[in-house]
C-alpha atoms as a PDB file:
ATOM      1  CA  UNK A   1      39.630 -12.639 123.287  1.00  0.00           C
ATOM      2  CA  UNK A   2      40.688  -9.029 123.019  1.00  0.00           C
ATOM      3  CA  UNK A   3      37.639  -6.076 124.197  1.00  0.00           C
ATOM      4  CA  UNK A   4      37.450  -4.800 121.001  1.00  0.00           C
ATOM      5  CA  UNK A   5      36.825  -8.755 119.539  1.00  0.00           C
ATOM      6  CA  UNK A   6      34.107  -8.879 122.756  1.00  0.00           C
ATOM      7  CA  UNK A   7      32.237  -6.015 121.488  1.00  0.00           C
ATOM      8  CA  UNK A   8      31.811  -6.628 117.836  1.00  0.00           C
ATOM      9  CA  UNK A   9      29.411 -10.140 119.197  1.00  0.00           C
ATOM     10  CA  UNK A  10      26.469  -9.778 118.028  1.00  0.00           C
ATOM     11  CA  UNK A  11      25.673  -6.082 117.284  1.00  0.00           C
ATOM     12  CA  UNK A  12      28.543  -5.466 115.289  1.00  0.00           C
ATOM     13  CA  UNK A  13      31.204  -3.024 115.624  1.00  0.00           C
ATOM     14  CA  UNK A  14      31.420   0.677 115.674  1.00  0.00           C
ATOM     15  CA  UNK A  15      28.267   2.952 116.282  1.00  0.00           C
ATOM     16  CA  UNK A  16      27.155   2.704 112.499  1.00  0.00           C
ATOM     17  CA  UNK A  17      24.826  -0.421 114.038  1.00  0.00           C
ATOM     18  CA  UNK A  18      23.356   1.103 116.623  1.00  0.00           C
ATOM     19  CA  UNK A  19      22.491   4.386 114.465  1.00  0.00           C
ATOM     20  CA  UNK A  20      20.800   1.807 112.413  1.00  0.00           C
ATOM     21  CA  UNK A  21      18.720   0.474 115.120  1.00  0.00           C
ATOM     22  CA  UNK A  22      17.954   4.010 116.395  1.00  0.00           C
ATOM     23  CA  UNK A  23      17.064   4.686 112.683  1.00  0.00           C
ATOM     24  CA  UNK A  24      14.465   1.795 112.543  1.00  0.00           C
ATOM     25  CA  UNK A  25      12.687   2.188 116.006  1.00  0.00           C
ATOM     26  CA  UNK A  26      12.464   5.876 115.043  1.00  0.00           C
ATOM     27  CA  UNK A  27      10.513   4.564 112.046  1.00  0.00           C
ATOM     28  CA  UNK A  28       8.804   2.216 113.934  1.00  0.00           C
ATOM     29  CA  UNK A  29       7.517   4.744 116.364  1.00  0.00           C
ATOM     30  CA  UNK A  30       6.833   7.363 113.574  1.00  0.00           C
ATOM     31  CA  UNK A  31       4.561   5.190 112.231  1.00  0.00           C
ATOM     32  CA  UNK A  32       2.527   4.031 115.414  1.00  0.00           C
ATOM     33  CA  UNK A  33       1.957   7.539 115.874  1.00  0.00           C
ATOM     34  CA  UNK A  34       0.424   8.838 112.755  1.00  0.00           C
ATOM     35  CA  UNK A  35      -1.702   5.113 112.607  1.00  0.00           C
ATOM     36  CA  UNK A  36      -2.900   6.448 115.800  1.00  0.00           C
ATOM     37  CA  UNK A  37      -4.256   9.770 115.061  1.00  0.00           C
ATOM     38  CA  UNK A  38      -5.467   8.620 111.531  1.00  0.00           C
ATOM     39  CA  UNK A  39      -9.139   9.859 111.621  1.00  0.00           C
ATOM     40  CA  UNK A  40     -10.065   6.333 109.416  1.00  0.00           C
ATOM     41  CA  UNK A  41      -9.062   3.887 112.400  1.00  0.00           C
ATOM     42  CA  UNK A  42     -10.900   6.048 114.994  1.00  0.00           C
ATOM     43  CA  UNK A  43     -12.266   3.222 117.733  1.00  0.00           C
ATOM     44  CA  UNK A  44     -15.256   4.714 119.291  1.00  0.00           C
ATOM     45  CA  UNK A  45     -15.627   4.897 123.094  1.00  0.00           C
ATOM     46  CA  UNK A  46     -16.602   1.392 124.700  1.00  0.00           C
ATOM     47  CA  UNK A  47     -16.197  -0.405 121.103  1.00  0.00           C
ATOM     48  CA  UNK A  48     -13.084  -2.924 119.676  1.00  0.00           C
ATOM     49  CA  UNK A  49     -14.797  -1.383 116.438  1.00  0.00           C
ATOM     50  CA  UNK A  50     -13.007   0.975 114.552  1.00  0.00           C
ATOM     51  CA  UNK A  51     -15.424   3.799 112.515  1.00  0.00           C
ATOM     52  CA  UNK A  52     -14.792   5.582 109.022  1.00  0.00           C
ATOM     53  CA  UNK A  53     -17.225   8.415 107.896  1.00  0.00           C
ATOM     54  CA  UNK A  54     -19.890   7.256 105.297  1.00  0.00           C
ATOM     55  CA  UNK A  55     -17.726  10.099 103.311  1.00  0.00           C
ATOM     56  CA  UNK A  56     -14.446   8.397 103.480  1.00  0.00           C
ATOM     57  CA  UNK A  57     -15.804   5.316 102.077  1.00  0.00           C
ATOM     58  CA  UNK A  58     -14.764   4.452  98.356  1.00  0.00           C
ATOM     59  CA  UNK A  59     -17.468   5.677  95.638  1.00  0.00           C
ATOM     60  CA  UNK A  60     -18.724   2.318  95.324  1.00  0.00           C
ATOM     61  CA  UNK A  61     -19.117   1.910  99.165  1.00  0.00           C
ATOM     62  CA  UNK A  62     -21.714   5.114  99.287  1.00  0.00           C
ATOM     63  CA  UNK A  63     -23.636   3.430  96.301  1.00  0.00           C
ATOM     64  CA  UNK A  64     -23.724   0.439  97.834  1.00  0.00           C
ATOM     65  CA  UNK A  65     -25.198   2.332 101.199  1.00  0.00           C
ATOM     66  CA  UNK A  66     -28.317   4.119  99.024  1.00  0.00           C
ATOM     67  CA  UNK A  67     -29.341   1.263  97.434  1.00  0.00           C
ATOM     68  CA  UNK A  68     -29.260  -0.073 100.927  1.00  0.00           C
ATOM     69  CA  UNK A  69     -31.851   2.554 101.754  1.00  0.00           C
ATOM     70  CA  UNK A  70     -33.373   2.274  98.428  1.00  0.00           C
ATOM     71  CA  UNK A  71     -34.041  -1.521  99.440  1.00  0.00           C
ATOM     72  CA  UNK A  72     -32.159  -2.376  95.811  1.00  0.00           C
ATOM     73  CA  UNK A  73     -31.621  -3.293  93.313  1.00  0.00           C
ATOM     74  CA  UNK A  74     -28.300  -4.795  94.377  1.00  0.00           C
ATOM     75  CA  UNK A  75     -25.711  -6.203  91.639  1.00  0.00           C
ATOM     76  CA  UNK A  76     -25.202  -9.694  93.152  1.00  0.00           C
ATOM     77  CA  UNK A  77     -27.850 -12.397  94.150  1.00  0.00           C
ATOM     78  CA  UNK A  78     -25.923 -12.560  97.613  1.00  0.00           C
ATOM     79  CA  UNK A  79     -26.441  -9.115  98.489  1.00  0.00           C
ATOM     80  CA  UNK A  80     -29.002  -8.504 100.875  1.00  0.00           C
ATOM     81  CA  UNK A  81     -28.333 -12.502 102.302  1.00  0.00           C
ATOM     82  CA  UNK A  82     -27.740 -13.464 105.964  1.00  0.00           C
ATOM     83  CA  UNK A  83     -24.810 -12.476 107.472  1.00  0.00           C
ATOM     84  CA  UNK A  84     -23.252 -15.319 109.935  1.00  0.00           C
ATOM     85  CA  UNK A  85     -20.905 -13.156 112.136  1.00  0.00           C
ATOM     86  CA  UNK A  86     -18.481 -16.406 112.451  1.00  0.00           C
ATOM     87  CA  UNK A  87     -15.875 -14.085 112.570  1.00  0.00           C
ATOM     88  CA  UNK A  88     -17.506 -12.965 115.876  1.00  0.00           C
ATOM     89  CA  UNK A  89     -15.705  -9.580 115.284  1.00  0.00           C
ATOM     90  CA  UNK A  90     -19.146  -7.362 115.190  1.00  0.00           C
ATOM     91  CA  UNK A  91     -21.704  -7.343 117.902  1.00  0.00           C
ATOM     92  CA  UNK A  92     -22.981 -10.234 119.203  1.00  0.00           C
ATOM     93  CA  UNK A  93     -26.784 -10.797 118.027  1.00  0.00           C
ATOM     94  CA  UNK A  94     -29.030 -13.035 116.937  1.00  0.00           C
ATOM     95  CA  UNK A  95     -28.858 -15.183 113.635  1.00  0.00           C
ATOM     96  CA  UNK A  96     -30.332 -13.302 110.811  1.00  0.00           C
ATOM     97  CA  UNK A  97     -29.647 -10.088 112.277  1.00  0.00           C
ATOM     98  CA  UNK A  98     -26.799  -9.100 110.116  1.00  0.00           C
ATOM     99  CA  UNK A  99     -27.184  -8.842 106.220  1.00  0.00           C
ATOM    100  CA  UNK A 100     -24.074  -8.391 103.744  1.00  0.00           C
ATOM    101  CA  UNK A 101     -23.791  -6.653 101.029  1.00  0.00           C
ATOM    102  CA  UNK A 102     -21.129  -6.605  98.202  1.00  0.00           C
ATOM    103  CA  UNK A 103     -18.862  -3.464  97.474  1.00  0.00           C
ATOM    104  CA  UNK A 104     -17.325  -3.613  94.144  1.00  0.00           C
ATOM    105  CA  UNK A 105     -14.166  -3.539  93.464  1.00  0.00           C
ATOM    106  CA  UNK A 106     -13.110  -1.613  90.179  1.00  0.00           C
ATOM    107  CA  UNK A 107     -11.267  -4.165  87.558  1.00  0.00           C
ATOM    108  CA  UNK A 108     -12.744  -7.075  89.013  1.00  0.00           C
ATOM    109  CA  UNK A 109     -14.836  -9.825  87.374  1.00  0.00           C
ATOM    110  CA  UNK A 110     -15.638 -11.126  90.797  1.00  0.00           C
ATOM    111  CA  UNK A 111     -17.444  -9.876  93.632  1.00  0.00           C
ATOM    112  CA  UNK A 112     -13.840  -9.248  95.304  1.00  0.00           C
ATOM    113  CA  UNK A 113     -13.373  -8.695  99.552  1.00  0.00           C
ATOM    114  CA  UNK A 114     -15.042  -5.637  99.834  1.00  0.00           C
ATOM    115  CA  UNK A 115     -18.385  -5.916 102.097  1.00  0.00           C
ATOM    116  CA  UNK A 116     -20.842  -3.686 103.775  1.00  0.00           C
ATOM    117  CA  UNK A 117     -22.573  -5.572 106.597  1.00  0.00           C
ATOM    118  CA  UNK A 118     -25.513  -3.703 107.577  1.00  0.00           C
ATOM    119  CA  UNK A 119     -27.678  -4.849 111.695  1.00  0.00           C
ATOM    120  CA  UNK A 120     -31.391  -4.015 112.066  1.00  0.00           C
ATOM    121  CA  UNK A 121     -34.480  -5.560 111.950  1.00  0.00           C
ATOM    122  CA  UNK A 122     -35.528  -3.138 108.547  1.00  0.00           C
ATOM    123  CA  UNK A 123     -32.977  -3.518 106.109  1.00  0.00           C
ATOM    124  CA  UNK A 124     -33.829  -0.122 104.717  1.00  0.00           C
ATOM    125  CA  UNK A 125     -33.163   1.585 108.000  1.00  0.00           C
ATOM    126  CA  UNK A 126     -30.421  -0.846 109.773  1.00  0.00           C
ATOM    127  CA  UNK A 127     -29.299  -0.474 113.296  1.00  0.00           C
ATOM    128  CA  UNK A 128     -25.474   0.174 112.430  1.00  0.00           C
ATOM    129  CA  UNK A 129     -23.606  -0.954 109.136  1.00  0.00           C
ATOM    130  CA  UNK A 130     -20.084  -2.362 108.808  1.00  0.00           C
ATOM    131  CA  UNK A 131     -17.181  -1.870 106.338  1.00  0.00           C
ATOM    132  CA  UNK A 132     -15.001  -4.436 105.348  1.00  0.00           C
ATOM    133  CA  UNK A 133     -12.310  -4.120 102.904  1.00  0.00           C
ATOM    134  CA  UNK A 134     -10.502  -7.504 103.340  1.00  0.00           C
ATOM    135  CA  UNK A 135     -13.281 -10.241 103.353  1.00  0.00           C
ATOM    136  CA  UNK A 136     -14.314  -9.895 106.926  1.00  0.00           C
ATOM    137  CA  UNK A 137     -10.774 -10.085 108.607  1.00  0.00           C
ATOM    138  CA  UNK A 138     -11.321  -6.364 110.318  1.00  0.00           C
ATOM    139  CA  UNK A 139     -15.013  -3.819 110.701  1.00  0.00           C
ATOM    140  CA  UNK A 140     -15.423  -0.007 110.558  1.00  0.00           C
ATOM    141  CA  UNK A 141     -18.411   1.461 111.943  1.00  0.00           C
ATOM    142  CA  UNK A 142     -19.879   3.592 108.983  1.00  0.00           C
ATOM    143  CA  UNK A 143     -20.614   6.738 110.867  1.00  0.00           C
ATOM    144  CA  UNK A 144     -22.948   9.589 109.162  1.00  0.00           C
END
């Protein structure tokens, strides 16, 4: 087996290949970097909880917060129901301590994966409240 057979294994010959993989951790890196510094995935100080501004929430997502305050009147019957924390990715309390609420999704006939998930023993003036835009898989702190 000649060298220039021996270096064509796996990676390929010439340096077009490894200009490719210098391309793609470039990317990789790139994109660490600004996911890092995004102001929306901002994990608070002695939290696994990420935060997003009650601002940066969608339109719906700030209704959904005054009724909250409002106490109602929500949209759906499950709204304002115990929350379970199975997931076990919010705080750790007591059953009946967390309370969901539905954020609606535009063009949906169903209540969709969009949640607000609000702690507190008042309802009307909760402890912290949750985002969830994918059906309790990942939290943001909503922060004022």
């Amino acid at each position: 087996m000649g060298l220039k057979r021996a270096r064509s294994g796996f990676w390929g010959s010439g340096q077009g290949k490894i200009w490719t993989v210098a391309l793609a951790l470039a990317a990789t890196l790139g994109t660490l970097l600004v996911q890092a510094r995004s102001p929306e995935a901002l994990t608070l100080p002695g939290s696994a909880v990420a935060s997003v501004s009650l601002t940066r929430l969608p339109p719906q997502g700030r209704e959904v917060m005054e009724q909250i305050r409002q106490g109602g009147p929500f949209r759906y019957e499950k709204d304002g129901t115990v929350f379970g924390n199975r997931e076990r990715l919010l705080p750790g309390a007591r059953r009946g301590y967390y309370r969901e609420y539905t954020v609606p999704t535009p063009g949906l006939s169903h209540r969709g994966a969009r949640r607000i998930v609000c702690g507190g023993q008042k309802p009307r003036t909760p402890d912290a409240c949750y985002y969830t835009e994918d059906h309790y898989s990942s939290f943001r702190l909503i922060v004022q």
